[in-house]
N, C-alpha and C. Protein backbone atom coordinates (compact mmCIF):
# COMPACT_ATOMS: atom_id res chain seq x y z
N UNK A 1 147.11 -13.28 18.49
CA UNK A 1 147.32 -12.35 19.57
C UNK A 1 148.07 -11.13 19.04
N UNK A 2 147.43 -10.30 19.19
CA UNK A 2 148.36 -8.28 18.73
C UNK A 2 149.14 -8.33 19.69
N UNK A 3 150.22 -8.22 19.44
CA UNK A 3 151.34 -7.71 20.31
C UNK A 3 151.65 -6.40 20.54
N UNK A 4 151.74 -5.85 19.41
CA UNK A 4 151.94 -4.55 18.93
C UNK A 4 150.92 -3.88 17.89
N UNK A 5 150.44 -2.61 18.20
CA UNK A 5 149.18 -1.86 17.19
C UNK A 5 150.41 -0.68 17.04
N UNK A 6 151.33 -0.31 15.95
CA UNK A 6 151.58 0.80 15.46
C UNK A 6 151.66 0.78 13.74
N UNK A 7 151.29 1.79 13.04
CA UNK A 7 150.98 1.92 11.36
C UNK A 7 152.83 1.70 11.39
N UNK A 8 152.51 0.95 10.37
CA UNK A 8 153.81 0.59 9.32
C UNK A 8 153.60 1.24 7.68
N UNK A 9 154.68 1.45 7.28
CA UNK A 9 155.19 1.88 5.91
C UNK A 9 155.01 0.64 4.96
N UNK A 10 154.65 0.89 3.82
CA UNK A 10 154.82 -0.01 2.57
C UNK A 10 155.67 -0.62 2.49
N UNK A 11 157.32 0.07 2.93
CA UNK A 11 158.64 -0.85 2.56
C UNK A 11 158.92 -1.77 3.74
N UNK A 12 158.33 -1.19 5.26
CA UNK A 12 158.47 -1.99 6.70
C UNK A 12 157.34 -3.21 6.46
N UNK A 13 156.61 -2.81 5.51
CA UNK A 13 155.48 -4.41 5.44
C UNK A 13 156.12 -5.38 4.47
N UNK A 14 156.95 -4.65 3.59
CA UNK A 14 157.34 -5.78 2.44
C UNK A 14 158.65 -6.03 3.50
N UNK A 15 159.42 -5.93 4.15
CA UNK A 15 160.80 -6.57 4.70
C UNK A 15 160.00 -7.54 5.89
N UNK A 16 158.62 -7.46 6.05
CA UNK A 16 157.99 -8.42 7.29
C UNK A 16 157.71 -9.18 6.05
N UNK A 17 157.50 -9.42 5.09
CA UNK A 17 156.78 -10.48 4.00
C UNK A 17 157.64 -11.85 4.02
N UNK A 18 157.56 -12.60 3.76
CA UNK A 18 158.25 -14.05 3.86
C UNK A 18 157.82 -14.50 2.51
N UNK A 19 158.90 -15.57 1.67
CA UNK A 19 158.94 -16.07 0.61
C UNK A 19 157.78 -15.76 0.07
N UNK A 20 156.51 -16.99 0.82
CA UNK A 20 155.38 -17.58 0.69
C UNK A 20 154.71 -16.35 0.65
N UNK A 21 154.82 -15.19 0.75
CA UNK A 21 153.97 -14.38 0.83
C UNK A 21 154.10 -13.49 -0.51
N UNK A 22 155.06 -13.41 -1.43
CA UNK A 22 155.44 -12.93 -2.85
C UNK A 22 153.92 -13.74 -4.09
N UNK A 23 153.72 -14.74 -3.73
CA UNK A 23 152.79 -15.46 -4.52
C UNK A 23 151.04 -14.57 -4.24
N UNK A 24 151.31 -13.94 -3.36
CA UNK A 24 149.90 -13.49 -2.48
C UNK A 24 149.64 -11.83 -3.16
N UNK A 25 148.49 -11.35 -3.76
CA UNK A 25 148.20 -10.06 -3.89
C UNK A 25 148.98 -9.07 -3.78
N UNK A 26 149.09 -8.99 -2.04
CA UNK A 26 149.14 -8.04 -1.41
C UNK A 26 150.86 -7.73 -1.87
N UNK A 27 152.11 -9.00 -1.84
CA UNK A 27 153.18 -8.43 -2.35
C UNK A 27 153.08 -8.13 -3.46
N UNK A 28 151.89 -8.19 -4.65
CA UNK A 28 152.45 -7.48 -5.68
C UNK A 28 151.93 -6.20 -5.67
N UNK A 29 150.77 -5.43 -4.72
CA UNK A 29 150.45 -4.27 -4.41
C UNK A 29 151.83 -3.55 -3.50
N UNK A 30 152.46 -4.22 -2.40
CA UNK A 30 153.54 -3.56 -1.73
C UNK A 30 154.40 -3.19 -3.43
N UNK A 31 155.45 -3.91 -3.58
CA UNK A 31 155.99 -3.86 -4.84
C UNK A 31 155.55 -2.78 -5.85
N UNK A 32 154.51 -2.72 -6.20
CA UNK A 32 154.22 -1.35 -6.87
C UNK A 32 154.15 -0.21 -6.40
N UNK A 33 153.83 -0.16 -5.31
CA UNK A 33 153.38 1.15 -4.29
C UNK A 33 154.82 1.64 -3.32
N UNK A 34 155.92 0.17 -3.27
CA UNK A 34 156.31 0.94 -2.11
C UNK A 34 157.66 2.05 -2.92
N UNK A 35 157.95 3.07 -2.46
CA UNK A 35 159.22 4.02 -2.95
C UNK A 35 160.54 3.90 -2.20
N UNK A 36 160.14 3.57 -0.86
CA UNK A 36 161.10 3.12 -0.03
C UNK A 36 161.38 1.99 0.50
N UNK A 37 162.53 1.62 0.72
CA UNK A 37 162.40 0.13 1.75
C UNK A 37 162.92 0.24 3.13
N UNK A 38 162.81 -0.72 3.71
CA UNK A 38 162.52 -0.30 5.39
C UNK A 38 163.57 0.55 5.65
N UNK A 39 164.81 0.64 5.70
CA UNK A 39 166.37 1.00 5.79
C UNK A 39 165.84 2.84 5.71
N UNK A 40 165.41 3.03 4.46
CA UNK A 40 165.06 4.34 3.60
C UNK A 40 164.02 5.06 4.13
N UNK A 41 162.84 4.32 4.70
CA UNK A 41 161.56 4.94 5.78
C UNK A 41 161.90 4.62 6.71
N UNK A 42 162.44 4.43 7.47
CA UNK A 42 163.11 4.54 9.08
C UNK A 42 163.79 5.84 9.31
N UNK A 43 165.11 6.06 7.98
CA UNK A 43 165.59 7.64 8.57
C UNK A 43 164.68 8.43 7.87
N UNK A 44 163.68 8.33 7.06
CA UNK A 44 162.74 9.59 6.75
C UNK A 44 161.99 9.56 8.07
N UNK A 45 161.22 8.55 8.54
CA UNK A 45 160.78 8.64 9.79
C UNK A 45 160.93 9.08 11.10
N UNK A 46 162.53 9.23 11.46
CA UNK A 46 163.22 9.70 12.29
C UNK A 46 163.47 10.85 11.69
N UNK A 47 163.87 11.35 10.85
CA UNK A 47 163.66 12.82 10.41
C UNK A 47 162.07 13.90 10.26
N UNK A 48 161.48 12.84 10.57
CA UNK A 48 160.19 13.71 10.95
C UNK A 48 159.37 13.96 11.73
N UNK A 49 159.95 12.77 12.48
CA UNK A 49 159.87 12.72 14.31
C UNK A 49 160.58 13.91 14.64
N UNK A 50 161.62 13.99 14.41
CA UNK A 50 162.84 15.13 14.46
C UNK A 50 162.28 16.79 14.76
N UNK A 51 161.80 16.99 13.72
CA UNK A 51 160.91 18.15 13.28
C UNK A 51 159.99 18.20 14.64
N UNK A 52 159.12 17.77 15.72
CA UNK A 52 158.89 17.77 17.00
C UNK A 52 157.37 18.65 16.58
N UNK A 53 156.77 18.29 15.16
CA UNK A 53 155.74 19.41 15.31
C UNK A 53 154.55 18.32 15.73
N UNK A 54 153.94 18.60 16.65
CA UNK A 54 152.54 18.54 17.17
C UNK A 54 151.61 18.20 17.09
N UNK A 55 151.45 18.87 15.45
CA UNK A 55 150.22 18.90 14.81
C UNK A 55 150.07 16.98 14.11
N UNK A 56 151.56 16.51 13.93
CA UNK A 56 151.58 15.21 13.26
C UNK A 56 151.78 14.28 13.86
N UNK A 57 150.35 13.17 13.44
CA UNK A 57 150.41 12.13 14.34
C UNK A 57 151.08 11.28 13.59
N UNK A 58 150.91 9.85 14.30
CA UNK A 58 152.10 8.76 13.75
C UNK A 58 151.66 8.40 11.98
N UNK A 59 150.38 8.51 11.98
CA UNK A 59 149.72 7.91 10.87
C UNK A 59 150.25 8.62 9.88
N UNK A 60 149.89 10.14 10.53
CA UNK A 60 150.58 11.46 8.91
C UNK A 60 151.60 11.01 8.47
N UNK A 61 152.43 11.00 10.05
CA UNK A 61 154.07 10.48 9.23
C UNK A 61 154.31 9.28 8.30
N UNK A 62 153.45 7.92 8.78
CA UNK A 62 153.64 7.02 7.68
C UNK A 62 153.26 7.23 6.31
N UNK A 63 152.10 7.68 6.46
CA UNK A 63 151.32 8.32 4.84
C UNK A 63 151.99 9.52 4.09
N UNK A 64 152.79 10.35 4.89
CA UNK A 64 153.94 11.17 4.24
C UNK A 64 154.73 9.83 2.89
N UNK A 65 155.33 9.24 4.70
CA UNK A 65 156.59 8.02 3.69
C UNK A 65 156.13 7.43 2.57
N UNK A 66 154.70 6.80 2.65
CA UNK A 66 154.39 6.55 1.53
C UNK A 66 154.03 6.89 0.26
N UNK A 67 153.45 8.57 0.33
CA UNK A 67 152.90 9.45 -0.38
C UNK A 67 154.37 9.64 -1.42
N UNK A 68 154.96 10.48 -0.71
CA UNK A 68 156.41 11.09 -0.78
C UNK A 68 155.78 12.04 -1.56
N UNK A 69 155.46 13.03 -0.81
CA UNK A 69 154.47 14.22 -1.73
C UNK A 69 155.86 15.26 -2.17
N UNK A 70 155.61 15.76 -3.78
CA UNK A 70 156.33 16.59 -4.01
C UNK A 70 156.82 18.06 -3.72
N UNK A 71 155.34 18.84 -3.29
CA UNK A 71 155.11 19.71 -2.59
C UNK A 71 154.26 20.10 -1.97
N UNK A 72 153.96 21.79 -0.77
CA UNK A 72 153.34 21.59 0.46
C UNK A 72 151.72 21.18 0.18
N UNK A 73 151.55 21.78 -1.54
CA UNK A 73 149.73 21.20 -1.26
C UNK A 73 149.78 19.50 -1.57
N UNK A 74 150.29 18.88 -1.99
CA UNK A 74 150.66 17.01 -1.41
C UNK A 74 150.73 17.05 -0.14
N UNK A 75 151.31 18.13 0.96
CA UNK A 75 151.53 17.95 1.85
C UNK A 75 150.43 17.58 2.52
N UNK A 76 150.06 19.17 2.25
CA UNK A 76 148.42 19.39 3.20
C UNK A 76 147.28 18.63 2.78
N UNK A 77 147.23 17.86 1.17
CA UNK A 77 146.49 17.03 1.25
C UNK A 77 146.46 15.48 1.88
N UNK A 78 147.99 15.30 1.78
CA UNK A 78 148.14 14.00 2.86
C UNK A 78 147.52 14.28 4.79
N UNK A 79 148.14 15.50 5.14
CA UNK A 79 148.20 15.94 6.25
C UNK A 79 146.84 17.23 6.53
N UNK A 80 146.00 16.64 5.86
CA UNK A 80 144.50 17.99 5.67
C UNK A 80 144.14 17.71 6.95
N UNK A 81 143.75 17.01 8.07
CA UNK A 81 143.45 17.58 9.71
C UNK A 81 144.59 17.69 10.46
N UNK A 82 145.88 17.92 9.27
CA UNK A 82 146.98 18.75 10.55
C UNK A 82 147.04 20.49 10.60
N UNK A 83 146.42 20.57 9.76
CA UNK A 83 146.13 22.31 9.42
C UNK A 83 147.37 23.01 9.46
N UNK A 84 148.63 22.51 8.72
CA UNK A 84 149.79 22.94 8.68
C UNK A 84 150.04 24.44 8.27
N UNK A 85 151.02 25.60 8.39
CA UNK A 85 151.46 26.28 7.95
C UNK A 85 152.36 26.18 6.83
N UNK A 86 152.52 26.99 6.55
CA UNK A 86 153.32 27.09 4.84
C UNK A 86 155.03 26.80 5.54
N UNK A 87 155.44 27.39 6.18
CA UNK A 87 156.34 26.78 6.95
C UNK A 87 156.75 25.43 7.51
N UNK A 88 156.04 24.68 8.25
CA UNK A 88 155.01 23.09 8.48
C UNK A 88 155.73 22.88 7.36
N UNK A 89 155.17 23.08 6.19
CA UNK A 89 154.80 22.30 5.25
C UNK A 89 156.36 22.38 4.48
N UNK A 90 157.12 23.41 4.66
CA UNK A 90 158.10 23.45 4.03
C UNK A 90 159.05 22.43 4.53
N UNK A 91 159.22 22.44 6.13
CA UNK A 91 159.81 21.63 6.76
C UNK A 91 159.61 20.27 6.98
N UNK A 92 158.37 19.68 6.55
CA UNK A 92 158.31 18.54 6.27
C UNK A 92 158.85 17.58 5.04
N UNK A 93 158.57 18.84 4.03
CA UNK A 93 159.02 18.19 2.55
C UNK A 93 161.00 18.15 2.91
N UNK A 94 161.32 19.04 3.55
CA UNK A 94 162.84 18.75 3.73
C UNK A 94 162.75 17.94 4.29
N UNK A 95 162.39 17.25 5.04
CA UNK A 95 162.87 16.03 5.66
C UNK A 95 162.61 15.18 4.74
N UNK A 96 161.57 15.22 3.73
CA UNK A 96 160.94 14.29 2.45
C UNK A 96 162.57 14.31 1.94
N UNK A 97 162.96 14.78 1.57
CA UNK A 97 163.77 14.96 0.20
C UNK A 97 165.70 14.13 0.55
């Protein structure tokens, strides 16, 4: 039964993982991939909620956290149907950083 349908972060899936689940693929794909752990993508997340822009849906924001793009063209390629401004884009990577 789904209780809940919202995108989670790499580091919010590895702090849901349980022992038994380290032996399984997928934690050794989290583990390589993730940059943050849940604690660390929660206030990037709330810092980009923060920012109140429009154009970004929930998904951008997780794929930001995970990306952790260095600059705005990482941005706009994570975020290519948010059609950001150079501005957008500046203000997102501050909340990145």
């Amino acid at each position: 039964m789904i209780i809940d349908r919202s995108p989670l972060t790499l580091g919010e899936v590895k702090a849901y993982l349980s022992d038994e689940d380290k032996e399984r693929p997928v934690y050794a794909y989290i583990k390589a991939f993730s940059k943050l752990n849940a604690k660390e993508a929660k206030a990037v997340k709330e810092k980009l909620i923060a920012l109140n822009n429009i154009k970004l849906k929930e998904q951008d924001i997780i794929k930001l956290i995970d990306f952790l793009p260095q600059d705005t063209e990482g941005v706009n390629k994570v975020c290519h149907e948010a059609s950001l401004s150079e501005e957008e884009s500046q203000a997102i990577l501050g909340a990145l950083k």
